[in-house]
N, C-alpha and C. Protein backbone atom coordinates (compact mmCIF):
# COMPACT_ATOMS: atom_id res chain seq x y z
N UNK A 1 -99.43 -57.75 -87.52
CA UNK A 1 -98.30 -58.30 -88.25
C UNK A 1 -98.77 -59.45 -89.13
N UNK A 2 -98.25 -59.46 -89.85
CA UNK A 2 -98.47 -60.38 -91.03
C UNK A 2 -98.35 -61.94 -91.03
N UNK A 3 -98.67 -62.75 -90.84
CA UNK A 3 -98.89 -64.73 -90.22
C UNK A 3 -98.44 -64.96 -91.22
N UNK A 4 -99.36 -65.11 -93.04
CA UNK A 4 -99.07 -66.37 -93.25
C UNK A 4 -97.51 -66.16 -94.33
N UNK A 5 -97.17 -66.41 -95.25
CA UNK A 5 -96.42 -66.23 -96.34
C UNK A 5 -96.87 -65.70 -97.35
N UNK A 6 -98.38 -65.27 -97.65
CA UNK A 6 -98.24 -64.87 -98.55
C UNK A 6 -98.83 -63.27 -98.69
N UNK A 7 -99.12 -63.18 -96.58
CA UNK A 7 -99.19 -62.02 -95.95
C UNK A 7 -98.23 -60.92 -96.70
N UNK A 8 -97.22 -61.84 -95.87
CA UNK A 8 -95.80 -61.19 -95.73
C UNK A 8 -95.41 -60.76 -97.35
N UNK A 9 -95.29 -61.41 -98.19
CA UNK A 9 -94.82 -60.90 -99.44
C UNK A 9 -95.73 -59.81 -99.85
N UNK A 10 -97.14 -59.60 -99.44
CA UNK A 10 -97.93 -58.52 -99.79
C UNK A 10 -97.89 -57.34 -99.44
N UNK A 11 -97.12 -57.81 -98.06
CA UNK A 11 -96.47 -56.51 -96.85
C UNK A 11 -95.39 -55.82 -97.83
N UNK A 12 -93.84 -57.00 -98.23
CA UNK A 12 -93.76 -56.49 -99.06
C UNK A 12 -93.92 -55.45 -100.64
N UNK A 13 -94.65 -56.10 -100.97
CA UNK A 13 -95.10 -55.47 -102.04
C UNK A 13 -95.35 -54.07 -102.29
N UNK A 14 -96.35 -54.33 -100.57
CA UNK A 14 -96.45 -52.58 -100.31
C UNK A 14 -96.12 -51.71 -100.49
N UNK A 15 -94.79 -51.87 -99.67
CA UNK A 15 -93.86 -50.86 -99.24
C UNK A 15 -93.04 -50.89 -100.72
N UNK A 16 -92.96 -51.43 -101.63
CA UNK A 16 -92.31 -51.22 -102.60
C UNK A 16 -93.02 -50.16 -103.55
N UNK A 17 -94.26 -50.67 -103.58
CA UNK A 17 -95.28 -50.07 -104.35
C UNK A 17 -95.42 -48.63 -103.85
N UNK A 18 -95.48 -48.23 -102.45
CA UNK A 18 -95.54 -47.08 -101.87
C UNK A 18 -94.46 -46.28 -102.08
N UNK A 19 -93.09 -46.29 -102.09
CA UNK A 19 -91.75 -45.95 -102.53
C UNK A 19 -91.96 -44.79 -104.21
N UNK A 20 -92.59 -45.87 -104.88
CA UNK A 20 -92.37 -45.91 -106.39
C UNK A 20 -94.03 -44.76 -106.65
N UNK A 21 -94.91 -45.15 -105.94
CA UNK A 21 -96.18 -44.04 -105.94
C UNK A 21 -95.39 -42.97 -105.68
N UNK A 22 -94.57 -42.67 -104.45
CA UNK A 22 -94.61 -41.57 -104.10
C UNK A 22 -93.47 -40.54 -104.73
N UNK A 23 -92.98 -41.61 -105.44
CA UNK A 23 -92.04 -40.44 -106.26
C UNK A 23 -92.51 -39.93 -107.63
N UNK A 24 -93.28 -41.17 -108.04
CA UNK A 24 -94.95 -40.90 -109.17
C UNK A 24 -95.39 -39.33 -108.31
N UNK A 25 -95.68 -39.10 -107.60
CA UNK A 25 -96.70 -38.26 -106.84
C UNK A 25 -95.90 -36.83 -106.84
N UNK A 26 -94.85 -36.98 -106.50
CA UNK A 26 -93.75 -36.15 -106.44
C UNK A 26 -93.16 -35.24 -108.07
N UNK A 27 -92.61 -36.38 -108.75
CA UNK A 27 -92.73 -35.64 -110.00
C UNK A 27 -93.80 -34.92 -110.77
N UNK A 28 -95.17 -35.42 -110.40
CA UNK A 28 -96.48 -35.13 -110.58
C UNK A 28 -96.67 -33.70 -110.46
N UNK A 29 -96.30 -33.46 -109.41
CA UNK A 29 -96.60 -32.38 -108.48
C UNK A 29 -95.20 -31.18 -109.16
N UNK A 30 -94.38 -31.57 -109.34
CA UNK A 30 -93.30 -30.51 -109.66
C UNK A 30 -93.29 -30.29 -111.04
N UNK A 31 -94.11 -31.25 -111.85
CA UNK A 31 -94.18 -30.82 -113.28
C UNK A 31 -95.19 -29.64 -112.95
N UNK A 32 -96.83 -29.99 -112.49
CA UNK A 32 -97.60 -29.11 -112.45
C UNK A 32 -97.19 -27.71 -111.88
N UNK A 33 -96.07 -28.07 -110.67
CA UNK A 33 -95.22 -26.24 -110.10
C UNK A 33 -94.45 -25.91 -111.58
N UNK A 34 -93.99 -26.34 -112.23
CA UNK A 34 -93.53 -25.58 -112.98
C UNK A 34 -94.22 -25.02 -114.35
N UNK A 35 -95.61 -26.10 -114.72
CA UNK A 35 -96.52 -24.91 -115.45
C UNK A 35 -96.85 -23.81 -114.64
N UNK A 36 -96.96 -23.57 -113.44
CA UNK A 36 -97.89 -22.60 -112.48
C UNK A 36 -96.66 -21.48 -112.65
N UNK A 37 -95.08 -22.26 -112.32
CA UNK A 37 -94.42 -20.80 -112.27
C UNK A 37 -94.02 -19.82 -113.44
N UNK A 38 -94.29 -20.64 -114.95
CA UNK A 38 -94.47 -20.07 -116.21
C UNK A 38 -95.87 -19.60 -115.95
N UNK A 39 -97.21 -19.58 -115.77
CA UNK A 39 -98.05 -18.89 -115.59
C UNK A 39 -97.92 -17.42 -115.16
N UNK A 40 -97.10 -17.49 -113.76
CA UNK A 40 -96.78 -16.31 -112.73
C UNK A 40 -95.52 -15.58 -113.22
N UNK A 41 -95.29 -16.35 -114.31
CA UNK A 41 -93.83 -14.95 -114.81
C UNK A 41 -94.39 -14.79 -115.88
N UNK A 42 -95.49 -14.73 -116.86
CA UNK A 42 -96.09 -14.27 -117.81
C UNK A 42 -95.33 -14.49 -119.26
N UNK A 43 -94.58 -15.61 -119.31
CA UNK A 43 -94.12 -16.13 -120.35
C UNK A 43 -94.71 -17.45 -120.98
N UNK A 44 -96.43 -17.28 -121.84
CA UNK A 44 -96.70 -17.66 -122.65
C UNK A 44 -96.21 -18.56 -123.17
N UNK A 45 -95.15 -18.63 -123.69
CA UNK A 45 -94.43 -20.08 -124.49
C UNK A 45 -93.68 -20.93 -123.63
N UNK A 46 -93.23 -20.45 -122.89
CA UNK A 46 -93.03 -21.20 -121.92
C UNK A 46 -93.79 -22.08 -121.39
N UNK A 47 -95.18 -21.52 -120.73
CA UNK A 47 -96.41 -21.97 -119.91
C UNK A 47 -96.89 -23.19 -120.83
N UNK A 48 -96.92 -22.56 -122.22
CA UNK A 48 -97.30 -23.77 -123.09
C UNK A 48 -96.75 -24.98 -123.27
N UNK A 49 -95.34 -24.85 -123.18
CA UNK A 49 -94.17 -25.85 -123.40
C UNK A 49 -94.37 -26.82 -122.05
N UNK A 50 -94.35 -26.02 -121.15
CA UNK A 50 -94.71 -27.16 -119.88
C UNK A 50 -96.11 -27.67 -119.68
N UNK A 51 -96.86 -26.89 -119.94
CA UNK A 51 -98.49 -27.41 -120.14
C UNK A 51 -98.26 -28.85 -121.14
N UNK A 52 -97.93 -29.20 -122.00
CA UNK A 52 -97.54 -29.90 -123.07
C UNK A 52 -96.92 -31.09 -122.63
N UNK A 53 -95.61 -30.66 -121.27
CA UNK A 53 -95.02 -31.88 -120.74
C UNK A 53 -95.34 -32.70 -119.76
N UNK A 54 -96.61 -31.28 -119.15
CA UNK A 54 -97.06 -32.04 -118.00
C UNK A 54 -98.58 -32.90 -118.22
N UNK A 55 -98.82 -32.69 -119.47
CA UNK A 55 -100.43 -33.51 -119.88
C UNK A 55 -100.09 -34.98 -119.21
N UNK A 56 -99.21 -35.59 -119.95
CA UNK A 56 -99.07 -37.00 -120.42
C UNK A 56 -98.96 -37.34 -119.11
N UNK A 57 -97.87 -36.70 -117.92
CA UNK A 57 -97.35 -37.13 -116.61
C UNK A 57 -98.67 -37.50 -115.95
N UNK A 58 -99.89 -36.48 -116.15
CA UNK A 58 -100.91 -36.02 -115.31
C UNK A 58 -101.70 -37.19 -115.75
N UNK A 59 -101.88 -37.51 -117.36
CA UNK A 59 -103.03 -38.65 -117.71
C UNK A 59 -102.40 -40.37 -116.73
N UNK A 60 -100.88 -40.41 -116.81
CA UNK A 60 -100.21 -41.45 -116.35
C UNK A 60 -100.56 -41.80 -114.76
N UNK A 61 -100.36 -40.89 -114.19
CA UNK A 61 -100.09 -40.67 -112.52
C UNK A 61 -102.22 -41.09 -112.38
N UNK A 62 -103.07 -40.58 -113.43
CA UNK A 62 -104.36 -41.28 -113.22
C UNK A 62 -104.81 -42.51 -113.43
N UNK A 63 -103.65 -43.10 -114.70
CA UNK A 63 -103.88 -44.32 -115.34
C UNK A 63 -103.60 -45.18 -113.80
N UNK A 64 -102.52 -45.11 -113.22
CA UNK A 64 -101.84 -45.80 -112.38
C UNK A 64 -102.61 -46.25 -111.13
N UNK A 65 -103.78 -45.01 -110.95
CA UNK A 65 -103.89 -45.25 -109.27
C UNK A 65 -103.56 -44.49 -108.84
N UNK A 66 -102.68 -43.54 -108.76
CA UNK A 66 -101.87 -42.28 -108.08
C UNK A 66 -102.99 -41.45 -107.40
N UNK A 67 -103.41 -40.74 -108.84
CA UNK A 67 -104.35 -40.31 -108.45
C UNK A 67 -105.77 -40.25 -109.03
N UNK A 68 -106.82 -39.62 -108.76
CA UNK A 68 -107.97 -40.48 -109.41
C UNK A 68 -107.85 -39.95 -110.99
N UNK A 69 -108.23 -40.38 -111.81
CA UNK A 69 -108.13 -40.10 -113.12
C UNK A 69 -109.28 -38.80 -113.37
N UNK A 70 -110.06 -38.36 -112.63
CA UNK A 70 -111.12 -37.29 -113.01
C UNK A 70 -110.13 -36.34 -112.58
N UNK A 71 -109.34 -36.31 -111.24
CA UNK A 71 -108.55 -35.14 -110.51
C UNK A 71 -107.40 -34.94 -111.96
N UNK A 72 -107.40 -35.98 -112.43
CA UNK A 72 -105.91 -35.21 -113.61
C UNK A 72 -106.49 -34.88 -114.71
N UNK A 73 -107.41 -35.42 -114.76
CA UNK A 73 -108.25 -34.73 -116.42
C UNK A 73 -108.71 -33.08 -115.73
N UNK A 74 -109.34 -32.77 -114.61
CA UNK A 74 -109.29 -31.57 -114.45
C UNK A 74 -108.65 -30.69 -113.86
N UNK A 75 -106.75 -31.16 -113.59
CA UNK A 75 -106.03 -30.66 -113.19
C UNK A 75 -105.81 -30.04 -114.69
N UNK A 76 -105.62 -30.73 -115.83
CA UNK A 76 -105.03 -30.43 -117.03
C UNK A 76 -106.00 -29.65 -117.68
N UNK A 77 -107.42 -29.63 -117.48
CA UNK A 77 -108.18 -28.95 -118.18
C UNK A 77 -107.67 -27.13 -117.39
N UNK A 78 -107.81 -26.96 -115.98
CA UNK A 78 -107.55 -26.04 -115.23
C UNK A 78 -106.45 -25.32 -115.77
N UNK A 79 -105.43 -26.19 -115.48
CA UNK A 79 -104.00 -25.07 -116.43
C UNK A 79 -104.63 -24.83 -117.50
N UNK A 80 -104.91 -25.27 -118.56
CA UNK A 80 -105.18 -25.28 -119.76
C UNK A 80 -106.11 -23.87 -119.90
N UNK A 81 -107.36 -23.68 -119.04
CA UNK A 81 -107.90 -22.00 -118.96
C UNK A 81 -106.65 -21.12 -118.64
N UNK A 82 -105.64 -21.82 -117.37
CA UNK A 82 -105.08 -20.61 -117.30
C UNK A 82 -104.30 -19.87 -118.33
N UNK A 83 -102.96 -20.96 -118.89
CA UNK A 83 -102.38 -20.80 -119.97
C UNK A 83 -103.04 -20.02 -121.20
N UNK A 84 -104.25 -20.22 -121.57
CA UNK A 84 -105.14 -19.95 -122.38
C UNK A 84 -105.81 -18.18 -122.49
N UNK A 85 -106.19 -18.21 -120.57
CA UNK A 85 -106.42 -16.51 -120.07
C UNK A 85 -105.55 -15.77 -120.38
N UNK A 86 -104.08 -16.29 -120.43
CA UNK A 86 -102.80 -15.37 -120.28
C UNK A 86 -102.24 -14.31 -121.72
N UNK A 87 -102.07 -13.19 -121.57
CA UNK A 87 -102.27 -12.09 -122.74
C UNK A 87 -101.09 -12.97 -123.25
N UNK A 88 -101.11 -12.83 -124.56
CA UNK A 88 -99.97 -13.03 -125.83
C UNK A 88 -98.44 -12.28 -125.30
């Protein structure tokens, strides 16, 4: 447990900070499900349109700390073959 005062406000901090990551982490994650489920229904413009929305989320969520910034540069490179493999 936390002694001094300026423990305690860090304790705080935490748990605030952890709250706000994890819904960072969360949207993260449901942008990237929804390029994957335009992948798996074979609608091309689609896949692209969300590939597109989910770049910026993916570079952010690395800027932050979330997650490491190499894991989102090659999360985005990854869709990016797939979208790319996918027939016209």
């Amino acid at each position: 447990m936390a002694n001094t005062s300026s423990a305690k406000k860090a304790a705080r901090q935490m748990l605030r900070r952890t709250e706000v990551n994890k819904s960072r982490r969360s949207a993260m994650r449901s942008s990237v499900r929804s390029v994957e489920e335009a992948i798996k229904s074979g609608k091309k413009a689609d896949a692209v349109a969300a590939l597109k929305a989910v770049e910026p989320v993916l570079a952010r969520t690395g800027q932050k700390g979330i997650i490491h910034p190499k894991t989102a540069s090659r999360k985005v490179s990854r869709l990016t073959q797939r979208v790319k493999a996918m027939a016209d």
